[in-house]
Structure formats: C-alpha cells, structure tokens
N, C-alpha and C. Protein backbone atom coordinates (compact mmCIF):
# COMPACT_ATOMS: atom_id res chain seq x y z
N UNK A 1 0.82 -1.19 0.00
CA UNK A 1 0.00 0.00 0.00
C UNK A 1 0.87 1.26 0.00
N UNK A 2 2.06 1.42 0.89
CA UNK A 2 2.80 2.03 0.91
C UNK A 2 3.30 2.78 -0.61
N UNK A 3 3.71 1.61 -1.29
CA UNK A 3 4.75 1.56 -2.39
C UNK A 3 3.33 2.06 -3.88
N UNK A 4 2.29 2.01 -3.71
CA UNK A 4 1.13 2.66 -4.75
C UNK A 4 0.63 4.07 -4.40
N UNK A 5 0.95 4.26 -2.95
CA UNK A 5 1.02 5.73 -2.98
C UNK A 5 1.96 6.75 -2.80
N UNK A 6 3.12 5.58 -2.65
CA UNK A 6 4.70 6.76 -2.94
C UNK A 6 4.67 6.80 -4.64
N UNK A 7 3.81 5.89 -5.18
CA UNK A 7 4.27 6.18 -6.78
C UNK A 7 3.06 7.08 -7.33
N UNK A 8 2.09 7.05 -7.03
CA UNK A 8 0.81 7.87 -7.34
C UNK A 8 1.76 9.58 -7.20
N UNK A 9 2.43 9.64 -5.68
CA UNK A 9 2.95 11.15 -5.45
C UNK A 9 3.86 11.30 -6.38
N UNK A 10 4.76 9.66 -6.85
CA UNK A 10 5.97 10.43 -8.15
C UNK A 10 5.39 11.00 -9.28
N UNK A 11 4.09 10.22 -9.61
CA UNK A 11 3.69 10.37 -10.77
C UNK A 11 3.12 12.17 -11.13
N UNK A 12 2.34 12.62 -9.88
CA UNK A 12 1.66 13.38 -9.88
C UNK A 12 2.50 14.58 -9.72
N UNK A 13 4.11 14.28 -9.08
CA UNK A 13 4.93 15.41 -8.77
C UNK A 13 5.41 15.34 -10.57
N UNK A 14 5.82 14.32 -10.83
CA UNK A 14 6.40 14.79 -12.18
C UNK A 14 5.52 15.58 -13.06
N UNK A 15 3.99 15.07 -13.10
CA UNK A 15 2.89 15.80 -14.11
C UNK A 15 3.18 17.47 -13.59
N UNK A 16 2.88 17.55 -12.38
CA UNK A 16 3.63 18.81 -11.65
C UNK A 16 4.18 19.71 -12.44
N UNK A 17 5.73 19.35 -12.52
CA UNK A 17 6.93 19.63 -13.27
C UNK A 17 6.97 20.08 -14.70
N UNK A 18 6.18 19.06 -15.23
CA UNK A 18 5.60 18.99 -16.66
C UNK A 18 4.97 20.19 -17.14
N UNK A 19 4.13 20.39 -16.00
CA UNK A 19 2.91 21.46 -16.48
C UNK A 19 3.56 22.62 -15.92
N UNK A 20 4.19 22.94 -15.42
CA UNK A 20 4.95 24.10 -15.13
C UNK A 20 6.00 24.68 -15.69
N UNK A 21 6.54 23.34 -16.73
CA UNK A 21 7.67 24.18 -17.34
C UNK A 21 6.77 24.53 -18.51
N UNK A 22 5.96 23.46 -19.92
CA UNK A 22 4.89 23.86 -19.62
C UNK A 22 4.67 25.53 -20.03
N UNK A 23 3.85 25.57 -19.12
CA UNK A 23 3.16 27.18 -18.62
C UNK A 23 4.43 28.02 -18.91
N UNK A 24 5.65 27.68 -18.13
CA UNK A 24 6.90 28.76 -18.30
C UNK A 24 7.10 28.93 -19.88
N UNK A 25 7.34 28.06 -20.58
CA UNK A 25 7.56 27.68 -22.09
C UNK A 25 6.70 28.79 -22.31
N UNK A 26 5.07 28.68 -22.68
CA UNK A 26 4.05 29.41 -22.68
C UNK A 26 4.40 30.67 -22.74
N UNK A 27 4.77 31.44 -21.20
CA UNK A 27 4.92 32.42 -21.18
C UNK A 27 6.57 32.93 -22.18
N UNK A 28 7.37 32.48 -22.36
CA UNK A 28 8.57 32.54 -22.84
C UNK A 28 7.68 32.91 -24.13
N UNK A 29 7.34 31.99 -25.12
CA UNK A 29 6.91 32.50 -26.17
C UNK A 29 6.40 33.37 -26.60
N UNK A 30 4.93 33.60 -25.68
CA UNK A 30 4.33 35.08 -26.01
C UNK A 30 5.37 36.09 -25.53
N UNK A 31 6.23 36.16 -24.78
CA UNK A 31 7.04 37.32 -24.98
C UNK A 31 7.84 38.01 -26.09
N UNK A 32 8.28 36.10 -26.51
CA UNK A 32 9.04 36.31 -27.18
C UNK A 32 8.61 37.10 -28.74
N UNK A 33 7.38 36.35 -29.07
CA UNK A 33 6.53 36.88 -29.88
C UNK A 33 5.90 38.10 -30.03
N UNK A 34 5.90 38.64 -28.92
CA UNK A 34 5.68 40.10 -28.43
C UNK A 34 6.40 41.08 -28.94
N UNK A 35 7.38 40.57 -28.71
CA UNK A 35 8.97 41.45 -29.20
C UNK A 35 9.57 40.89 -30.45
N UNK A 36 8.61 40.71 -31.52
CA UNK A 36 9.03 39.76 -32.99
C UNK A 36 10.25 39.41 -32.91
N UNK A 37 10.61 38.55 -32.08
CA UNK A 37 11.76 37.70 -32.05
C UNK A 37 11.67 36.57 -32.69
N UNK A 38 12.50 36.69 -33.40
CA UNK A 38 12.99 35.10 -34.40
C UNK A 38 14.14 35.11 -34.22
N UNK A 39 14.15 33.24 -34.13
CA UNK A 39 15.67 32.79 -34.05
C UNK A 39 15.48 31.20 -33.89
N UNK A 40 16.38 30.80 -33.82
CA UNK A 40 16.63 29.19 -33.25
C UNK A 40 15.56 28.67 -31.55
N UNK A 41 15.47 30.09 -30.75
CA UNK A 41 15.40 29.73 -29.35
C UNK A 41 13.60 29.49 -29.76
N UNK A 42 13.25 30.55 -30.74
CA UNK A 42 11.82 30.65 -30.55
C UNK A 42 10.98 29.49 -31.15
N UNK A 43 11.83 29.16 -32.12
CA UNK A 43 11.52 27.66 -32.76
C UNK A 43 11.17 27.00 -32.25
N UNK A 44 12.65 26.45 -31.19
CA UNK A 44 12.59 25.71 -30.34
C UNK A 44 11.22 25.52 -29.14
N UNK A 45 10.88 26.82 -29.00
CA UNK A 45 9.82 26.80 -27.66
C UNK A 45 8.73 26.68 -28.18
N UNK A 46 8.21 27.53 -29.75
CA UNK A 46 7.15 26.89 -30.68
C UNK A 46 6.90 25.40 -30.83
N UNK A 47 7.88 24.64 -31.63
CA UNK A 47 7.41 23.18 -31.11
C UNK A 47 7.78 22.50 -30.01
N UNK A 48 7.79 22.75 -29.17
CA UNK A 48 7.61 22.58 -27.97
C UNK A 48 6.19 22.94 -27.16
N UNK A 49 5.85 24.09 -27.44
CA UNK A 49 4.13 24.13 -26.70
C UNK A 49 3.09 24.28 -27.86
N UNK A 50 3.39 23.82 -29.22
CA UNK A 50 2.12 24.16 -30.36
C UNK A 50 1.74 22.92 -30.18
N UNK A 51 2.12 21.69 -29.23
CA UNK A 51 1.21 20.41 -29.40
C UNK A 51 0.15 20.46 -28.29
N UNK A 52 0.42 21.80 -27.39
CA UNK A 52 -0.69 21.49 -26.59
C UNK A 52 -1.79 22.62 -26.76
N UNK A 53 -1.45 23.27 -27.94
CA UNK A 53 -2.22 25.00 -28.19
C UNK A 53 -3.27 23.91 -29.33
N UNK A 54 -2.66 23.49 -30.80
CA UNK A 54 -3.58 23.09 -31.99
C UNK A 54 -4.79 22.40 -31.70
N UNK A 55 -4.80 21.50 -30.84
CA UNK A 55 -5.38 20.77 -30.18
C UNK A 55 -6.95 21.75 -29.60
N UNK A 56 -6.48 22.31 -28.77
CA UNK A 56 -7.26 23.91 -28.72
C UNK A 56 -8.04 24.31 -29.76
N UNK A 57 -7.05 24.97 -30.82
CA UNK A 57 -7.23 25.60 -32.10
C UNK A 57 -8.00 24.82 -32.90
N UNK A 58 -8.18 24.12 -32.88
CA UNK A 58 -8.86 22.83 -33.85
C UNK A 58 -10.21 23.10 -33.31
N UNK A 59 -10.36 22.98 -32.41
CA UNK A 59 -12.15 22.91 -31.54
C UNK A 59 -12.83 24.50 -31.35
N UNK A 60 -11.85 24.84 -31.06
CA UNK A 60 -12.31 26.36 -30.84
C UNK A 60 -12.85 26.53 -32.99
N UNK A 61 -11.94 26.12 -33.45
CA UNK A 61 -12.35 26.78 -35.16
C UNK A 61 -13.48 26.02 -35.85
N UNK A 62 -13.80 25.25 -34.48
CA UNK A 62 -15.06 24.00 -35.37
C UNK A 62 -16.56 25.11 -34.92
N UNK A 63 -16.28 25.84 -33.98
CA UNK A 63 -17.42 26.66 -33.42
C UNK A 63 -17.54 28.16 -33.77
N UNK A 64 -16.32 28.32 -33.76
CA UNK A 64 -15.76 30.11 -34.50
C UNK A 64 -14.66 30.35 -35.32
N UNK A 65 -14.99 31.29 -35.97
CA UNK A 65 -14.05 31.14 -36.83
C UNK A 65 -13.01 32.35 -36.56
N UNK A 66 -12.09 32.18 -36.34
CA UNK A 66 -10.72 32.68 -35.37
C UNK A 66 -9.58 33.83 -36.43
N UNK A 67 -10.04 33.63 -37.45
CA UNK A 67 -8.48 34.21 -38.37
C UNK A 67 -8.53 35.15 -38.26
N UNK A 68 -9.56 35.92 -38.19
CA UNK A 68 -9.56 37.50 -37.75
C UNK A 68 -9.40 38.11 -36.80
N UNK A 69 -9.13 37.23 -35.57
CA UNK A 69 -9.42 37.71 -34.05
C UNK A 69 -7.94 38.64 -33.50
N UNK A 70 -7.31 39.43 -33.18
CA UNK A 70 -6.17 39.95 -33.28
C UNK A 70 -5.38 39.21 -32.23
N UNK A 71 -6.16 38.75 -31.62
CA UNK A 71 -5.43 37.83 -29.75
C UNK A 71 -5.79 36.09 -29.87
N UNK A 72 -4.99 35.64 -29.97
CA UNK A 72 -5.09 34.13 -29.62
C UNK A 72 -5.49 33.50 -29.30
N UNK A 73 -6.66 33.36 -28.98
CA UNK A 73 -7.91 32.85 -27.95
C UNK A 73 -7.45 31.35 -27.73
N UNK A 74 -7.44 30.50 -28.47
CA UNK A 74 -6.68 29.21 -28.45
C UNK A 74 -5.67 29.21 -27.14
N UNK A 75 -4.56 29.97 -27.52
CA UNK A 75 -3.81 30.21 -26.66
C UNK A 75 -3.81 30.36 -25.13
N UNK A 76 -4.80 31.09 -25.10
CA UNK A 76 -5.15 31.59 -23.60
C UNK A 76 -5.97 30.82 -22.97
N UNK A 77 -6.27 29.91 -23.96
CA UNK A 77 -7.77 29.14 -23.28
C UNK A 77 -6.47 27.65 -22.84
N UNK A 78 -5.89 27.58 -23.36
CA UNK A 78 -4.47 26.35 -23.55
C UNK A 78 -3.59 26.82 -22.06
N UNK A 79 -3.36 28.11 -21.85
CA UNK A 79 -2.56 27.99 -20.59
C UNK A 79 -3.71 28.09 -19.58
N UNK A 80 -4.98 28.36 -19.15
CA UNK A 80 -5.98 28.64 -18.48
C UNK A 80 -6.61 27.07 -18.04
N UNK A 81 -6.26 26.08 -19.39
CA UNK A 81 -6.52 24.56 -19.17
C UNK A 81 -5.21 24.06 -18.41
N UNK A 82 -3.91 24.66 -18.50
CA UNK A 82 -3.36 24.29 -18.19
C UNK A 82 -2.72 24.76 -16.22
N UNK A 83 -3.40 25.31 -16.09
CA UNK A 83 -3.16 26.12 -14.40
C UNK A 83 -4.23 25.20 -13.98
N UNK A 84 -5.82 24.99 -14.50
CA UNK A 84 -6.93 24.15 -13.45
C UNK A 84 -5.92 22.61 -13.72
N UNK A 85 -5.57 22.49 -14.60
CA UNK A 85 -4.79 21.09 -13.79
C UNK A 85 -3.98 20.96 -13.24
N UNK A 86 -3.19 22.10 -12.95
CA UNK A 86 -1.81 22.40 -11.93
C UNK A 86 -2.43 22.10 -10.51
N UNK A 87 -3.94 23.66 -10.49
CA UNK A 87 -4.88 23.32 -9.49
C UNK A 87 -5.43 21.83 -8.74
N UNK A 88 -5.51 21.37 -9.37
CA UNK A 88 -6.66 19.61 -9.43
C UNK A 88 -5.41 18.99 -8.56
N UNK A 89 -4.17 18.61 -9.05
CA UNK A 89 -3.12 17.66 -8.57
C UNK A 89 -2.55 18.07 -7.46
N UNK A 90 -2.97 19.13 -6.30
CA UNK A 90 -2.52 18.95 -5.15
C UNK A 90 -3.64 17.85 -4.68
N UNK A 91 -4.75 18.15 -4.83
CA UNK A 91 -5.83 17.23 -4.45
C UNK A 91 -5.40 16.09 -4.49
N UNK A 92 -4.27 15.61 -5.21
CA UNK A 92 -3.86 13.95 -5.68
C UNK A 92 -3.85 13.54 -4.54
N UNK A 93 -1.76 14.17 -4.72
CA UNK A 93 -0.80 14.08 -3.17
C UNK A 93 -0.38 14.66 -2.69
N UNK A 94 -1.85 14.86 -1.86
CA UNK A 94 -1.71 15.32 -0.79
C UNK A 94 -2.36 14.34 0.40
C-alpha cells in the first residue's frame, strides 16, 4: 500500500513539473513573440508548446471562426486549461 502511494505522489509530482515548465515555455513564447523575435530559441519553444495549443485551435475553429481575431484565444484558453490542472493535482498528493 505504501509503495502505490509513494508512486501515485511520483507520478503526480512529475505531471507537476511537466505542467509548469509547460506554462513557463508558454509564457517565454508570447514574450518572445511580443517582441518579434525570431531565431533558433523561438523555434525551439514553438514546437515545444504548439502540441498542446492546436489541439485547442482545432475545436475552438469547429465553433468560431478565429483568423480574424487579433489575440489568440486558443492560446489563452491552452494555458488557463493548463493552471486548473496544476490546481486539481494537489488534491492527488496530498
């Protein structure tokens, strides 16, 4: 019993980790994007968080249609999904 809930807490600390760098990534980009930065770094952090934004973008464009919108809605709705599950997993392990 011991040993299923020391691994439930690894599991849930790593998702943790995950979703926080994650969110940091997130914020890195829109800055970076902010300040039309291109380069190697921004690439890098683009595919890195566009697998958890399209996903978003896909559903949101099945209901509205987005190309005109000047702000990212996808986006914001993607890190906003991503804080209530930051939220949810103290509830794990704790």
């Amino acid at each position: 019993m011991i040993f299923g809930s020391r691994l439930i807490f690894i599991i849930a600390k790593t998702v943790h980790i995950l979703i926080f760098t994650t969110e940091s990534l997130m914020i890195i980009r829109m800055l970076l994007s902010l300040f039309a930065f291109e380069g190697i770094i921004y690439d890098v952090i683009f595919y890195l968080t566009e697998p958890f934004i399209v996903p978003v973008r896909y559903i949101i464009g099945i209901f509205v249609n987005t190309e005109n919108f000047p702000i990212d809605i996808s986006f914001m709705i993607s890190y906003l999904f991503l804080i209530f599950l930051d939220s949810f997993l103290p509830s794990i392990y704790l």
